[in-house]
PDB file of N, CA and C in Angstrom:
ATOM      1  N   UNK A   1      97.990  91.436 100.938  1.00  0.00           N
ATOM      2  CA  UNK A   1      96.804  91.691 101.725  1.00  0.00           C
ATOM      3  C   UNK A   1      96.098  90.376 102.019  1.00  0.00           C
ATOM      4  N   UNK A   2      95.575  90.446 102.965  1.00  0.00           N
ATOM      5  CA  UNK A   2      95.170  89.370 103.529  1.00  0.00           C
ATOM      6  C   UNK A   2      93.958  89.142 104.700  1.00  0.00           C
ATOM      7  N   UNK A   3      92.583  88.777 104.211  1.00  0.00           N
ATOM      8  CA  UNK A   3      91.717  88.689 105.556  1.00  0.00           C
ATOM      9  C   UNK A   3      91.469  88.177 106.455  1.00  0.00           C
ATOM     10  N   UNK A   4      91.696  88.237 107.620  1.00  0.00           N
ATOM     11  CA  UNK A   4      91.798  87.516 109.208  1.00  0.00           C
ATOM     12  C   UNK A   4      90.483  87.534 109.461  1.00  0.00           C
ATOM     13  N   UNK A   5      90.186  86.171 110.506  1.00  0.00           N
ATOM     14  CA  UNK A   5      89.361  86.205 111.324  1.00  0.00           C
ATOM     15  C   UNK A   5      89.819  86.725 112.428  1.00  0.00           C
ATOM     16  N   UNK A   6      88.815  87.412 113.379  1.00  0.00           N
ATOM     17  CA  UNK A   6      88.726  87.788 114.669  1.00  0.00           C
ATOM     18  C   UNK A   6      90.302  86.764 115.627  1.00  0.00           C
ATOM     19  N   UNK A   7      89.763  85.783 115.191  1.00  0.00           N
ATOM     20  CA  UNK A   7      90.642  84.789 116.167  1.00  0.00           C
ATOM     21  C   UNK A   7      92.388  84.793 115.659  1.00  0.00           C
ATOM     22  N   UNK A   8      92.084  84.448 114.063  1.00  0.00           N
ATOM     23  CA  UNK A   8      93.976  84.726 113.685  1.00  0.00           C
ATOM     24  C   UNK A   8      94.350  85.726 113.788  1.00  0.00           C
ATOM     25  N   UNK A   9      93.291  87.087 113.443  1.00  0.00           N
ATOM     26  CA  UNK A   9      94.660  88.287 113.667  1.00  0.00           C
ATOM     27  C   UNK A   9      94.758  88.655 115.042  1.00  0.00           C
ATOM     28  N   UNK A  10      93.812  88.199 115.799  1.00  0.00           N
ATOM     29  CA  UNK A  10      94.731  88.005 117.513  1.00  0.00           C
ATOM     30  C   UNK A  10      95.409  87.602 117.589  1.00  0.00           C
ATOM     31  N   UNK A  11      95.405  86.105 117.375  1.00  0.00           N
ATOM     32  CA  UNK A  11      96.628  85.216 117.372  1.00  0.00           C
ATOM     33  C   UNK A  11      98.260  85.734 116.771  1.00  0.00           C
ATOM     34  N   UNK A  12      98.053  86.096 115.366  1.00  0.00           N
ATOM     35  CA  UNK A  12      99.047  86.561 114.669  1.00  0.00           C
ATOM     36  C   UNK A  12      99.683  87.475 115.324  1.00  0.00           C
ATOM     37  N   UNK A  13      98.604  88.673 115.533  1.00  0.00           N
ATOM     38  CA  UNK A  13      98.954  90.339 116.680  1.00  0.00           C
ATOM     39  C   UNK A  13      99.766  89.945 117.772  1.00  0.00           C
ATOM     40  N   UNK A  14      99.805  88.951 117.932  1.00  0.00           N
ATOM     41  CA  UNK A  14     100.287  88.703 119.808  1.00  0.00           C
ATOM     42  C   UNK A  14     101.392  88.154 119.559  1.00  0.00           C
ATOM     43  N   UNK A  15     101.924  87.471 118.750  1.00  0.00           N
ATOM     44  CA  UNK A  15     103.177  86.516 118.204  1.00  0.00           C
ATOM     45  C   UNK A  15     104.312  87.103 117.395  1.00  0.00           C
ATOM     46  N   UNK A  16     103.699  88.144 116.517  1.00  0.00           N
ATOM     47  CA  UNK A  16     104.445  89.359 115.280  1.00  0.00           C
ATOM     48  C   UNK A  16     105.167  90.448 116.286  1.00  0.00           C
ATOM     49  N   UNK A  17     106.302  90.240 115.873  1.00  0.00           N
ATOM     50  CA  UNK A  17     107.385  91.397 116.768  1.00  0.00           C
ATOM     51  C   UNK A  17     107.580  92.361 115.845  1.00  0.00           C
ATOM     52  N   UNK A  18     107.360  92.233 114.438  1.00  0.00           N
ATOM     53  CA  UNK A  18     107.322  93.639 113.548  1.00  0.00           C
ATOM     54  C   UNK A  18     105.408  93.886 113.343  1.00  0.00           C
ATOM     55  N   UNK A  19     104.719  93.843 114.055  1.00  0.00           N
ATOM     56  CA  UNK A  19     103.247  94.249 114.287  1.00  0.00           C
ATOM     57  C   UNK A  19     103.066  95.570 114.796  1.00  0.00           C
ATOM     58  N   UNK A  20     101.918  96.094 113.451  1.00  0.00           N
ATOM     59  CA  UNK A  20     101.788  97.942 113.877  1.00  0.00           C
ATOM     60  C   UNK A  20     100.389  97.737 113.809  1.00  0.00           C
ATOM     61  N   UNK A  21      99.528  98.126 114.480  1.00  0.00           N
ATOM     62  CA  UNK A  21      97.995  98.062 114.283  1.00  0.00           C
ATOM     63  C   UNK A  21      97.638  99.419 113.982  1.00  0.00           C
ATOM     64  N   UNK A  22      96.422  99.359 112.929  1.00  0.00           N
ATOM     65  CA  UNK A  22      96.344 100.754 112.157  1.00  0.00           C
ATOM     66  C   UNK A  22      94.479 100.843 111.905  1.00  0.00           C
ATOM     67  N   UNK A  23      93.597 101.775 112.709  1.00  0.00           N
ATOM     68  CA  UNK A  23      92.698 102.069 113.016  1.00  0.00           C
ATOM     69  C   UNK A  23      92.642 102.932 111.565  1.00  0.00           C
ATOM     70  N   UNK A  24      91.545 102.762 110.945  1.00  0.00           N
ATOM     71  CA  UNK A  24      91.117 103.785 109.445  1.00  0.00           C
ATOM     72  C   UNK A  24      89.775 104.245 109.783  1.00  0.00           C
ATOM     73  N   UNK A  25      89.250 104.214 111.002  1.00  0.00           N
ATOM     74  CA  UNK A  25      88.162 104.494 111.585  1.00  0.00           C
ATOM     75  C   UNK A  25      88.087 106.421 111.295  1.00  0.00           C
ATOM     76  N   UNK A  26      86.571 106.685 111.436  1.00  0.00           N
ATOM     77  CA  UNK A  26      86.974 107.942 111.413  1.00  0.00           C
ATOM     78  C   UNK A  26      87.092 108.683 113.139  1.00  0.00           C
ATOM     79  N   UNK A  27      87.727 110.336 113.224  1.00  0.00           N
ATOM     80  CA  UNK A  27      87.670 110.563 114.551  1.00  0.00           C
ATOM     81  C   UNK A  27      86.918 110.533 115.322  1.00  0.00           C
ATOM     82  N   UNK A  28      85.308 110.673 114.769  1.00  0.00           N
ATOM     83  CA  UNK A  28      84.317 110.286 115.976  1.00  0.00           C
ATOM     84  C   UNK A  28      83.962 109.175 116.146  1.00  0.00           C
ATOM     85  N   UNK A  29      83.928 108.100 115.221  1.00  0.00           N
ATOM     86  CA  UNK A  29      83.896 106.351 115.538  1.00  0.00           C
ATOM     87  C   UNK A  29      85.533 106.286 116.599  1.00  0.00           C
ATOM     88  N   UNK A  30      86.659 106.718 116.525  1.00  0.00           N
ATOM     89  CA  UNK A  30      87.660 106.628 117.367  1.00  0.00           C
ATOM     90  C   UNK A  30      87.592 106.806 118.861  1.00  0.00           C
ATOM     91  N   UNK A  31      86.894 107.480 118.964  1.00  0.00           N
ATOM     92  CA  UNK A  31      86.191 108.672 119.986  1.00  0.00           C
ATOM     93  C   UNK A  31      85.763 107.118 120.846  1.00  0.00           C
ATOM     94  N   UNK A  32      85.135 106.429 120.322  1.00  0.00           N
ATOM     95  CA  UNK A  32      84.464 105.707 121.296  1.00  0.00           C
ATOM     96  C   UNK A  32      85.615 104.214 121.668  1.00  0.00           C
ATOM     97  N   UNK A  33      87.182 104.589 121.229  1.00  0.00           N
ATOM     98  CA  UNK A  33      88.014 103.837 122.299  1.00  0.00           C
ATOM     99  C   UNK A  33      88.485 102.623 120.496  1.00  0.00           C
ATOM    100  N   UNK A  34      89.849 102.419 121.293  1.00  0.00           N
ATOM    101  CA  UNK A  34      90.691 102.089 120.206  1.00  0.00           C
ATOM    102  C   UNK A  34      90.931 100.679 120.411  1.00  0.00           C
ATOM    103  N   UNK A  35      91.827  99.563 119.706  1.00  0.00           N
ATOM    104  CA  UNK A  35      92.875  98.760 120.260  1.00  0.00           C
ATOM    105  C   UNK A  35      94.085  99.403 120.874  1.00  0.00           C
ATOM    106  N   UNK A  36      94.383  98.770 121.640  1.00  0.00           N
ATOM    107  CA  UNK A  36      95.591  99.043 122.224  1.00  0.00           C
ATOM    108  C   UNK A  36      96.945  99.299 121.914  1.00  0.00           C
ATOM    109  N   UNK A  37      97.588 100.477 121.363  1.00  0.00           N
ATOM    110  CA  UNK A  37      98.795 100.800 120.890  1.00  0.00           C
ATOM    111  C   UNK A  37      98.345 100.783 119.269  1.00  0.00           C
ATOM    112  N   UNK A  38      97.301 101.330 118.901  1.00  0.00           N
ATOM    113  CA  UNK A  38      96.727 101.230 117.243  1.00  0.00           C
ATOM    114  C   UNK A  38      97.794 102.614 117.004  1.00  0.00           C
ATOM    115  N   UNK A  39      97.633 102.759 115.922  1.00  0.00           N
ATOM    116  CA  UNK A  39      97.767 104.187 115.211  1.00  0.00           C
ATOM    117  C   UNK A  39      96.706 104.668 113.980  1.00  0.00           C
ATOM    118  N   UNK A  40      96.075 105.418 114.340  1.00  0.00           N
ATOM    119  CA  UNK A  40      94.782 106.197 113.843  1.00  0.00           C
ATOM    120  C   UNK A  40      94.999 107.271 112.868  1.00  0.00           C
ATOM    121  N   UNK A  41      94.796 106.294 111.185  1.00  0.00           N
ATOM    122  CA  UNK A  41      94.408 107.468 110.614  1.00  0.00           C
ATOM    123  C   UNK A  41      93.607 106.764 109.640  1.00  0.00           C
ATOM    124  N   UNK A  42      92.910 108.126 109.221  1.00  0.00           N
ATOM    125  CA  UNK A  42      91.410 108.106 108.993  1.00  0.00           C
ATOM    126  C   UNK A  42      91.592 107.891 107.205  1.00  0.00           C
ATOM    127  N   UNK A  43      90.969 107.047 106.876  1.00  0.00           N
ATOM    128  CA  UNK A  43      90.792 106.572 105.395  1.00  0.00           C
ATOM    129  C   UNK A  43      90.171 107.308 104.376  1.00  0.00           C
ATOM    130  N   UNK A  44      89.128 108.318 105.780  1.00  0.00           N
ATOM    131  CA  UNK A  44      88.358 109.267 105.097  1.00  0.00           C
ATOM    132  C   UNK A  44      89.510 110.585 104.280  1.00  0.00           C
ATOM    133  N   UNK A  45      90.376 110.593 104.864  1.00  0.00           N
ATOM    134  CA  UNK A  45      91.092 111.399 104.685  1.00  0.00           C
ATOM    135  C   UNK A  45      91.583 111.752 103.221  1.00  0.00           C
ATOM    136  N   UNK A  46      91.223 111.251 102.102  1.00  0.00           N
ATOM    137  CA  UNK A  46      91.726 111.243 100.836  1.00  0.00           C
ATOM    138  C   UNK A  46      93.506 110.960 100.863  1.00  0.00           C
ATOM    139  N   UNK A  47      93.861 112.006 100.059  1.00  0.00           N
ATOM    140  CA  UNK A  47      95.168 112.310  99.715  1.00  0.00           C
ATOM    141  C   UNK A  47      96.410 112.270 100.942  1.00  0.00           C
ATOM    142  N   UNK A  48      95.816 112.794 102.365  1.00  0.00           N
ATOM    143  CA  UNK A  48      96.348 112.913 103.608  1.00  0.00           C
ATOM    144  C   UNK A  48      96.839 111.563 104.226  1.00  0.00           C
ATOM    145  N   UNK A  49      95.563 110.682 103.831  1.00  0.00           N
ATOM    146  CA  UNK A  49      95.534 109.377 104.402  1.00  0.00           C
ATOM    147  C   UNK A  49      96.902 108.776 103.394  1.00  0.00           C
ATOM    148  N   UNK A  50      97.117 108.552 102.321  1.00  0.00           N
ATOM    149  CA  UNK A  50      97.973 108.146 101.667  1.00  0.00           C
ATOM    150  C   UNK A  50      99.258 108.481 101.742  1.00  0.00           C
ATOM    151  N   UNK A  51      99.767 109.698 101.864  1.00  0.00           N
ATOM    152  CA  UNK A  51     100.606 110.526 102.831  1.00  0.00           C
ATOM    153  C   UNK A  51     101.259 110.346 103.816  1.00  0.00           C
ATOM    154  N   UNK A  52     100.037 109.680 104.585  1.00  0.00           N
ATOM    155  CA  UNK A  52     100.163 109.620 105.660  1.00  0.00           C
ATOM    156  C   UNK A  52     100.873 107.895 105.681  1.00  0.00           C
ATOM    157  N   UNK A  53     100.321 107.244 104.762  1.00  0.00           N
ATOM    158  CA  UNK A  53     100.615 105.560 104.824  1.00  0.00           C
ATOM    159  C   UNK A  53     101.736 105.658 104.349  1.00  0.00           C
ATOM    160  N   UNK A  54     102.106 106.173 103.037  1.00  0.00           N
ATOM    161  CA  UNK A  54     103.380 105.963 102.337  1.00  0.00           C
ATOM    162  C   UNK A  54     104.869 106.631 103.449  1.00  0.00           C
ATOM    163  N   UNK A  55     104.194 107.184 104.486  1.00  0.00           N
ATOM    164  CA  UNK A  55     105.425 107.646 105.673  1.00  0.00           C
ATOM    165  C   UNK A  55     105.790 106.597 106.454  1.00  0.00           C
ATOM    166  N   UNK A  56     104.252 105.601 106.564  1.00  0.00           N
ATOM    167  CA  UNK A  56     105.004 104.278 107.275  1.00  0.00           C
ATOM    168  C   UNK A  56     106.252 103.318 107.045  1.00  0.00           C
ATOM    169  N   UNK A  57     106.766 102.561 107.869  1.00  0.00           N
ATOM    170  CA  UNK A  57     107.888 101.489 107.655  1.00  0.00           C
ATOM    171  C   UNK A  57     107.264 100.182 106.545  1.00  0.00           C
ATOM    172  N   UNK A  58     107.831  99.865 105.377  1.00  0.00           N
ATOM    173  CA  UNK A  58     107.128  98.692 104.761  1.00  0.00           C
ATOM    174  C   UNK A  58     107.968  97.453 105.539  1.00  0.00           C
ATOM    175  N   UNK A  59     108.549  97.066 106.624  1.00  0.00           N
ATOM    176  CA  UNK A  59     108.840  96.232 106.538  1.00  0.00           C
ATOM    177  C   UNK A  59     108.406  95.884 107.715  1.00  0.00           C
ATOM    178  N   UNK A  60     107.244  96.804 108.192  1.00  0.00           N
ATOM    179  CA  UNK A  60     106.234  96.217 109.457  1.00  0.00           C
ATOM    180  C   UNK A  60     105.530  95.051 108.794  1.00  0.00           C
ATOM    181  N   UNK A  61     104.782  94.955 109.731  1.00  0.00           N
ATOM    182  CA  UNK A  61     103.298  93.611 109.478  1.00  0.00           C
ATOM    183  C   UNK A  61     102.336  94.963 109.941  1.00  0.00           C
ATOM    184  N   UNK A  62     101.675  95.329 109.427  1.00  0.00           N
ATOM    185  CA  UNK A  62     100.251  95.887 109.540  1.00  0.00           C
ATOM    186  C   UNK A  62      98.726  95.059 109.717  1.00  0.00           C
ATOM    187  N   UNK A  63      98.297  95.584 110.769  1.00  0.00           N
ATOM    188  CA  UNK A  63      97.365  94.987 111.255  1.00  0.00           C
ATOM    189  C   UNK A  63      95.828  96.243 111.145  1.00  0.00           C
ATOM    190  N   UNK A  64      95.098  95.787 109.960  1.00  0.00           N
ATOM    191  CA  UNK A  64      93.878  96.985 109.887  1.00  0.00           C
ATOM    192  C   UNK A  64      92.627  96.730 110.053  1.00  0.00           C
ATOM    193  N   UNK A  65      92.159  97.261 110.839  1.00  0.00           N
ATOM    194  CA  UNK A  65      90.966  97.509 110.970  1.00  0.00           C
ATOM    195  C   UNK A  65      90.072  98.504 111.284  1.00  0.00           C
ATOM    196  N   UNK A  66      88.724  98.502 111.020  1.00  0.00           N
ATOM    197  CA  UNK A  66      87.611  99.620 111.111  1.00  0.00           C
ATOM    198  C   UNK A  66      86.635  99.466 111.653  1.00  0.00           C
ATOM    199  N   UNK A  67      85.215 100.115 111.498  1.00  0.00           N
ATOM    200  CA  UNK A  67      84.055  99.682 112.596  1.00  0.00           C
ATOM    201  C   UNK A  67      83.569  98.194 112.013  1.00  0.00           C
ATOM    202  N   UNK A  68      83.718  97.470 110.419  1.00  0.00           N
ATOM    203  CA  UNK A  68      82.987  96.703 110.032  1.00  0.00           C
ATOM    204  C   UNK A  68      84.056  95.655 109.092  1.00  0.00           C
ATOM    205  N   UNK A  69      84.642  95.933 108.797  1.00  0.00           N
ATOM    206  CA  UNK A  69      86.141  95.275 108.097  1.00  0.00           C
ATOM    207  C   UNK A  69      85.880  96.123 106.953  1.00  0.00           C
ATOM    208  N   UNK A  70      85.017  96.557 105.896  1.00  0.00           N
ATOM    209  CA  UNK A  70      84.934  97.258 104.754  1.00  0.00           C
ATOM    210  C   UNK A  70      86.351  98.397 104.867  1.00  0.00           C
ATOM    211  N   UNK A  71      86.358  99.426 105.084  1.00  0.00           N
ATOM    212  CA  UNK A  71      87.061  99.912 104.827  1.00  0.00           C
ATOM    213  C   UNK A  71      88.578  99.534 105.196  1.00  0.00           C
ATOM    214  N   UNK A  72      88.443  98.648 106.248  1.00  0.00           N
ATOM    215  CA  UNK A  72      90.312  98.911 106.503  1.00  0.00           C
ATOM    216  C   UNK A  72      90.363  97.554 105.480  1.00  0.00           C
ATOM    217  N   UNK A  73      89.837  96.584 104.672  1.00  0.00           N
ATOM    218  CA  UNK A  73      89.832  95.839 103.503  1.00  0.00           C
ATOM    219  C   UNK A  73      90.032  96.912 102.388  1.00  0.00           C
ATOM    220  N   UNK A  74      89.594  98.053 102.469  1.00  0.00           N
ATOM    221  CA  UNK A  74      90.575  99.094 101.599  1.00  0.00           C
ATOM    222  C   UNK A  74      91.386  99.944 101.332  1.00  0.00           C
ATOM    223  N   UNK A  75      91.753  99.880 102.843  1.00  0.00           N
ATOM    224  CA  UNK A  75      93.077 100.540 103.499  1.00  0.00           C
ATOM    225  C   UNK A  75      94.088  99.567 102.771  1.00  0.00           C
ATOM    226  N   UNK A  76      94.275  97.919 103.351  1.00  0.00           N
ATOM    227  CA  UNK A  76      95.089  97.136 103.067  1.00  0.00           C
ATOM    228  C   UNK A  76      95.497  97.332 101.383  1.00  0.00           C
ATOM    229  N   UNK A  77      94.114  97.382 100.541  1.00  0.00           N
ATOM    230  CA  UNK A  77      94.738  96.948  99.269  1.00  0.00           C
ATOM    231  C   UNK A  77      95.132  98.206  98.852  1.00  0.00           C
ATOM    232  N   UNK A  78      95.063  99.541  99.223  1.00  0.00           N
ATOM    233  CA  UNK A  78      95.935 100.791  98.864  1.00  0.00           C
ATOM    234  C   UNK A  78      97.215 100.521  99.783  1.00  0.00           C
ATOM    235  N   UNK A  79      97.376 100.000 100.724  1.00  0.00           N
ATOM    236  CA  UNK A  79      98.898  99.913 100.992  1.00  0.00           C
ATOM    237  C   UNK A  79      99.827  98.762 100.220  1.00  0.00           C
ATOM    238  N   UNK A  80      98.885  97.716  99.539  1.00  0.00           N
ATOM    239  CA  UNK A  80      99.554  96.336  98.774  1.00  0.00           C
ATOM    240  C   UNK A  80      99.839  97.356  97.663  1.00  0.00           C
ATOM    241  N   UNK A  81      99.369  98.403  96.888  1.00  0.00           N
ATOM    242  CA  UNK A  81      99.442  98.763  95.974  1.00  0.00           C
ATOM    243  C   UNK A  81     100.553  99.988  95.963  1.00  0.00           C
ATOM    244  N   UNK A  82     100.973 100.977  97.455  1.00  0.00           N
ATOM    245  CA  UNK A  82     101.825 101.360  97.726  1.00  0.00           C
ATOM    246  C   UNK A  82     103.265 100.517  98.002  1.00  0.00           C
ATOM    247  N   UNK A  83     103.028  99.252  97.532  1.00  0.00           N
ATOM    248  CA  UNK A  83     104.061  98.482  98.114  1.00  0.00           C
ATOM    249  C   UNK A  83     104.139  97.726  99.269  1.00  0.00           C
ATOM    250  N   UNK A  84     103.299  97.624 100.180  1.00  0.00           N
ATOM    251  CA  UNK A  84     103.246  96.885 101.716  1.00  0.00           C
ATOM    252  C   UNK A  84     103.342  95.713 101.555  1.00  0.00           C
ATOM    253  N   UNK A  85     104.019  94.918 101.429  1.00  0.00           N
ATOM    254  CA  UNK A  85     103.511  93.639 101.350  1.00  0.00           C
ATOM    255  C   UNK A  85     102.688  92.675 102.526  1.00  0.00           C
ATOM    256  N   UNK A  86     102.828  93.077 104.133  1.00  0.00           N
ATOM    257  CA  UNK A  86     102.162  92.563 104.476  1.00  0.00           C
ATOM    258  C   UNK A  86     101.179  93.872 105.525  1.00  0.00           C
ATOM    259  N   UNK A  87      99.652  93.324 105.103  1.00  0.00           N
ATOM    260  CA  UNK A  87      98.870  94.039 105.424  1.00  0.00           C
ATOM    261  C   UNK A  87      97.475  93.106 105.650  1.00  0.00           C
ATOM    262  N   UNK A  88      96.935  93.153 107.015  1.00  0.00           N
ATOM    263  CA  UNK A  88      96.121  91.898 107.367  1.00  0.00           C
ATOM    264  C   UNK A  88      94.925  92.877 107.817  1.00  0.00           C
ATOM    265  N   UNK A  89      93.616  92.507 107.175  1.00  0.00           N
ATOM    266  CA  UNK A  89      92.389  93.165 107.382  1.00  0.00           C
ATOM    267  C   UNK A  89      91.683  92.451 108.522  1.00  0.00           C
ATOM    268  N   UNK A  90      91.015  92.610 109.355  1.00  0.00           N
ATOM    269  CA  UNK A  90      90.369  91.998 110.647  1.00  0.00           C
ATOM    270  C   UNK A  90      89.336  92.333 110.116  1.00  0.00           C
ATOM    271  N   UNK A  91      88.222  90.939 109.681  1.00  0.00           N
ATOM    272  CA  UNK A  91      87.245  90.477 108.624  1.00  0.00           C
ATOM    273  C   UNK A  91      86.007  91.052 110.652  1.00  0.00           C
ATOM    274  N   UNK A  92      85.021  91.540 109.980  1.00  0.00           N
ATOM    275  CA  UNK A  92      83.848  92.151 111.365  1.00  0.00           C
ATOM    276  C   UNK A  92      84.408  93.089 111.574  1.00  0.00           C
ATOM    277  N   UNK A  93      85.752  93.918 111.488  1.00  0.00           N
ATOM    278  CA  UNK A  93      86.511  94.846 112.290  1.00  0.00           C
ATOM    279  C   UNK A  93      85.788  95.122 113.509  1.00  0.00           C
ATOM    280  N   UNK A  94      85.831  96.396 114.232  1.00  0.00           N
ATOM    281  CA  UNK A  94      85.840  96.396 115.810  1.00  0.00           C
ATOM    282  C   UNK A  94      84.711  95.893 116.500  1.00  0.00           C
ATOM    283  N   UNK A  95      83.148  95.867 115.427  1.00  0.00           N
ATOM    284  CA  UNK A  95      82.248  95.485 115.742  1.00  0.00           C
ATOM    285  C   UNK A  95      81.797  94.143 116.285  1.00  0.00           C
ATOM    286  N   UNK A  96      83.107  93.419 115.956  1.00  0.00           N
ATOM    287  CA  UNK A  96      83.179  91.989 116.270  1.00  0.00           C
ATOM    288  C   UNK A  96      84.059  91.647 117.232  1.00  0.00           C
ATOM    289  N   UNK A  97      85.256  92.518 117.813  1.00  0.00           N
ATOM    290  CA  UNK A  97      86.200  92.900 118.360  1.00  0.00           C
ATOM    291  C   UNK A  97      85.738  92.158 119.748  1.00  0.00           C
ATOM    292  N   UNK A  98      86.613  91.327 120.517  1.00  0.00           N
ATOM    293  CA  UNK A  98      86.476  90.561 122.015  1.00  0.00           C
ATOM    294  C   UNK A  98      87.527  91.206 122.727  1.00  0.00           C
ATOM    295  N   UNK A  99      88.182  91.912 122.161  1.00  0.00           N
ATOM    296  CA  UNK A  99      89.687  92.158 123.088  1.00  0.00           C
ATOM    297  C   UNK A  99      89.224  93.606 123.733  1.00  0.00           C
ATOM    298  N   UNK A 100      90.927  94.203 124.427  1.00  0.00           N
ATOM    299  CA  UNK A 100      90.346  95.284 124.887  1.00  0.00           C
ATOM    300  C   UNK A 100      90.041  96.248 124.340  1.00  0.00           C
ATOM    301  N   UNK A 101      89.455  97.746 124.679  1.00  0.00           N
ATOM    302  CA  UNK A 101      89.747  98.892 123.717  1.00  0.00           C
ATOM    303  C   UNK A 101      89.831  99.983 124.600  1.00  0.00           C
ATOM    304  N   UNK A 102      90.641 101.098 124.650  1.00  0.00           N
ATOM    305  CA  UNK A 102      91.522 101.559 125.650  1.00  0.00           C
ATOM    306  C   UNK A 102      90.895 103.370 124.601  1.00  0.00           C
ATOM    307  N   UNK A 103      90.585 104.337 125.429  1.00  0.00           N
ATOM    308  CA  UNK A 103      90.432 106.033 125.216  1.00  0.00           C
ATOM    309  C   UNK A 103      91.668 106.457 124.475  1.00  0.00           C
ATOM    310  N   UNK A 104      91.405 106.979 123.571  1.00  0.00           N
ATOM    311  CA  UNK A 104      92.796 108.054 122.744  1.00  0.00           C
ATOM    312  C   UNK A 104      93.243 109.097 123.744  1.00  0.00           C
ATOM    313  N   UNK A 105      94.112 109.283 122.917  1.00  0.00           N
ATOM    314  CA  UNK A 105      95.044 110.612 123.987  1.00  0.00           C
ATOM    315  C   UNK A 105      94.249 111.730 123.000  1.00  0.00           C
TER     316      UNK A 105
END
């Protein structure tokens, strides 16, 4: 696990060909528009959320973030602890966010 500034995990995001970006936001903070190609699940979720992580590929690069960096900083260290080894928190998460952000399906 690992905390990015705004500027490296752009940088990193744009360069990483095994890069999955992973929104821990909840559905109505989602509601108001994502990163681009994220995958959204909610941290709030207890047991579901974990479930839901341990279904992912570990041999992505995960890219997390939330409305403030707090929680997807605890997304990351429950996936270091599921085994992820790489898992990069975006330090301000979306609130600090310059890039685009695109409506859910």
């Amino acid at each position: 696990m690992e905390d990015l500034s705004q500027e490296e995990w752009a940088s990193r995001l744009e360069n990483d060909k095994k890069a999955v970006v992973l929104d821990v936001r909840t559905d109505a903070e989602v509601a108001d528009g994502i990163i681009p190609n994220a995958i959204h699940i909610d941290i709030y979720k207890g047991q579901d959320f974990i479930d839901e992580i341990e279904a992912l590929d570990k041999d992505k690069n995960y890219y997390v973030y939330c409305r403030s960096g707090n929680r997807s900083g605890q997304a990351c260290a429950i996936m270091d602890q599921l085994g992820f080894e790489n898992a990069y928190n975006l330090e301000g998460g979306i609130l600090e966010w310059e890039g685009d952000l695109v409506a859910i399906d």
